[in-house]
Protein backbone atom coordinates (compact mmCIF):
# COMPACT_ATOMS: atom_id res chain seq x y z
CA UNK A 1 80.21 91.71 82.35
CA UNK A 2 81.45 94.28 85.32
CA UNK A 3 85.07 93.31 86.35
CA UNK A 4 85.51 92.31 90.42
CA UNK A 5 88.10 93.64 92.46
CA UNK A 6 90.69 93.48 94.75
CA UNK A 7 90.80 95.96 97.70
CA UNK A 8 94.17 96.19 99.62
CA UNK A 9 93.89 97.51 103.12
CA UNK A 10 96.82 97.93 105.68
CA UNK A 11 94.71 96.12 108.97
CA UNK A 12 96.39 98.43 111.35
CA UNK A 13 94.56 101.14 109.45
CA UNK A 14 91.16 99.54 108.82
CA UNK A 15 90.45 95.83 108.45
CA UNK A 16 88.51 93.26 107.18
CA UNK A 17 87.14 92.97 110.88
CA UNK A 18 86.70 96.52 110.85
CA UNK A 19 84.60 96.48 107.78
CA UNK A 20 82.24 93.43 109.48
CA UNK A 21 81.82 96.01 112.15
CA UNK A 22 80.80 98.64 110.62
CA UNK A 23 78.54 96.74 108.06
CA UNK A 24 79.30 99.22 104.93
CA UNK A 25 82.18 101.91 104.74
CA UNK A 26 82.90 104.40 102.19
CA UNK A 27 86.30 103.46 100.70
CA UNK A 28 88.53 106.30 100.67
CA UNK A 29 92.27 107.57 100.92
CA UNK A 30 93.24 106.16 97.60
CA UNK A 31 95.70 108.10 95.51
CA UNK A 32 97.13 106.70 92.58
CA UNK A 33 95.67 107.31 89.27
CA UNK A 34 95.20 104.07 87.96
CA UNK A 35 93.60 102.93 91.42
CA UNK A 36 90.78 105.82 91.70
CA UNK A 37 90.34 105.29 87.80
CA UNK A 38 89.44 101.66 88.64
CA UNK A 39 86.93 102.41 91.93
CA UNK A 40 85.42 105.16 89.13
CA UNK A 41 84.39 102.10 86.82
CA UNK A 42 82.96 100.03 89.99
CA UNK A 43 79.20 99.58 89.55
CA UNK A 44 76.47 98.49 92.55
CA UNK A 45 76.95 95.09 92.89
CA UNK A 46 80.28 94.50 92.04
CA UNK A 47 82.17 92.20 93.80
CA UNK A 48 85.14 92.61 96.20
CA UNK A 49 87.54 90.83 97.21
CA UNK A 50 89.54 92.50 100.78
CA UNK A 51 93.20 91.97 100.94
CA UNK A 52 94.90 92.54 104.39
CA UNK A 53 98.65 94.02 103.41
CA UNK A 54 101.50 94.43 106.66
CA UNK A 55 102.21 91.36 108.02
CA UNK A 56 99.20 89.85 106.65
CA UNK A 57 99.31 89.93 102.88
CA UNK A 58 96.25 87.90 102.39
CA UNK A 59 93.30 87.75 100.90
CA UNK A 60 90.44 87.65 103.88
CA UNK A 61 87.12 88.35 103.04
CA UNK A 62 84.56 89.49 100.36
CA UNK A 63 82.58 93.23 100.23
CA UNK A 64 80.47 93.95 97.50
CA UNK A 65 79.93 97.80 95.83
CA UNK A 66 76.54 99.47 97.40
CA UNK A 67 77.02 102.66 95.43
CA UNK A 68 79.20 104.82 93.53
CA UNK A 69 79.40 108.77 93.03
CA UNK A 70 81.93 109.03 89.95
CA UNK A 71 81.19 112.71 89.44
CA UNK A 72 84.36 113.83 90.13
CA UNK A 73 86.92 110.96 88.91
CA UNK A 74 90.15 112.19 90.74
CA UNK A 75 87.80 111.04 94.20
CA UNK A 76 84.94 108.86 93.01
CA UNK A 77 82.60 107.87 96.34
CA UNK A 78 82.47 104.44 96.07
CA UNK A 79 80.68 102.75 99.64
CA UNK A 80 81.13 99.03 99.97
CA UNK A 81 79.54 96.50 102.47
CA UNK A 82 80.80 93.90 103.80
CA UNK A 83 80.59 90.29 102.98
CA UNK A 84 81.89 87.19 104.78
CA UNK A 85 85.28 86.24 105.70
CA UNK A 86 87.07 84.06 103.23
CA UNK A 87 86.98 79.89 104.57
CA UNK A 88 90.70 79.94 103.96
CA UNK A 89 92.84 83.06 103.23
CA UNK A 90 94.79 83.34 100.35
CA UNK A 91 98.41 84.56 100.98
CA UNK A 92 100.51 86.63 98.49
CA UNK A 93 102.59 83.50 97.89
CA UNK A 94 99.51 81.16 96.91
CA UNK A 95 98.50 84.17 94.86
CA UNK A 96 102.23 84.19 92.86
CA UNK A 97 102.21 80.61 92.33
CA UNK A 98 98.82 80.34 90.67
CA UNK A 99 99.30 81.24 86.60
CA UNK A 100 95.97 83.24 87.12
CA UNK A 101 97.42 85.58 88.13
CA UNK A 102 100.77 85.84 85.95
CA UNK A 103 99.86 88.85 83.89
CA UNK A 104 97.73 90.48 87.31
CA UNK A 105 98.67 94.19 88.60
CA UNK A 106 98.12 92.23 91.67
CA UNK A 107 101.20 90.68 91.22
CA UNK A 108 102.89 93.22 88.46
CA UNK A 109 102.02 96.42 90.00
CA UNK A 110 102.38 95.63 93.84
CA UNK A 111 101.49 98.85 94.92
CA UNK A 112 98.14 99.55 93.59
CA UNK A 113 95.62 99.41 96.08
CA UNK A 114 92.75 99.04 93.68
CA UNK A 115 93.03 95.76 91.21
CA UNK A 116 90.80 94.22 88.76
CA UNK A 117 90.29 90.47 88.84
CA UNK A 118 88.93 88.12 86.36
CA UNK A 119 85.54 86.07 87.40
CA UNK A 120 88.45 83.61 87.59
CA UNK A 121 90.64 84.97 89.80
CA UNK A 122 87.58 86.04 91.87
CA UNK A 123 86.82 82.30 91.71
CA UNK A 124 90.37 81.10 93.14
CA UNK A 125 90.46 83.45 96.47
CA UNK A 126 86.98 82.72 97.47
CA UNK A 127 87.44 79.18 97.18
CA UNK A 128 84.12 78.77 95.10
C-alpha cells in the first residue's frame, strides 16, 4: 500500500488557503534529498496531509497527488489538489505527545519538508 504524506508549507509563502484557491498546484521549491526522494515515490492518489509551519505549526488540511513526473529525481513534478480543511488542526505539540509519531521524521527530522506517514498517523490528523 502507497505511503501518505505530510507537506510542510511556510503560509506566508503559500498556504493551505492558497492551495483551496487555486484548486491544484504543482509542489515545488523543495531541496533536500531525502524530501524530493520522497515526492519521487508519490503516486496519483496519494494522500496529503498540509502542514502550516511559522507561527502556525499545524496540521490544516488534506491535498491528494493528481500526477507525478519522476523523470528526473533531483526535481520530480509532483501537482497536488486540494482537499478540505482539517475539522480541528493538529498542532506540533498534539503531534509530539501522540506515540504515533515517536519514531516520525516529522518529529525526528524537523526540517524535512516532505514526510511519510503511516495510514495511522494519516488517521490521527484528519480526525477520521
Amino acid at each position: 500500500m502507497a505511503a501518505d504524506y505530510l507537506l510542510k508549507t511556510e503560509p506566508s509563502e503559500y498556504s493551505f488557503e492558497n492551495l483551496q484557491r487555486d484548486d491544484t498546484t504543482l509542489w515545488d521549491g523543495v531541496s533536500n534529498p531525502v524530501a524530493l526522494r520522497n515526492l519521487g515515490q508519490m503516486k496519483p492518489g496519494t494522500r496529503l496531509i498540509i502542514y502550516e509551519t511559522g507561527d502556525r505549526k499545524s496540521a490544516v488540511g488534506t491535498a491528494s497527488v493528481v500526477s507525478v513526473d519522476a523523470s528526473n529525481p533531483k526535481t520530480p513534478a509532483v501537482k497536488i489538489k486540494a482537499g478540505k480543511s482539517l475539522v480541528k488542526h493538529v498542532s506540533l505539540a498534539e503531534i509530539k505527545a501522540n506515540k504515533l509519531f515517536a519514531d516520525s521524521p516529522l518529529v525526528r527530522q524537523g526540517r524535512l519538508s516532505v514526510v511519510p506517514l503511516t495510514s495511522q498517523q494519516y488517521q490521527f490528523l484528519t480526525g477520521a
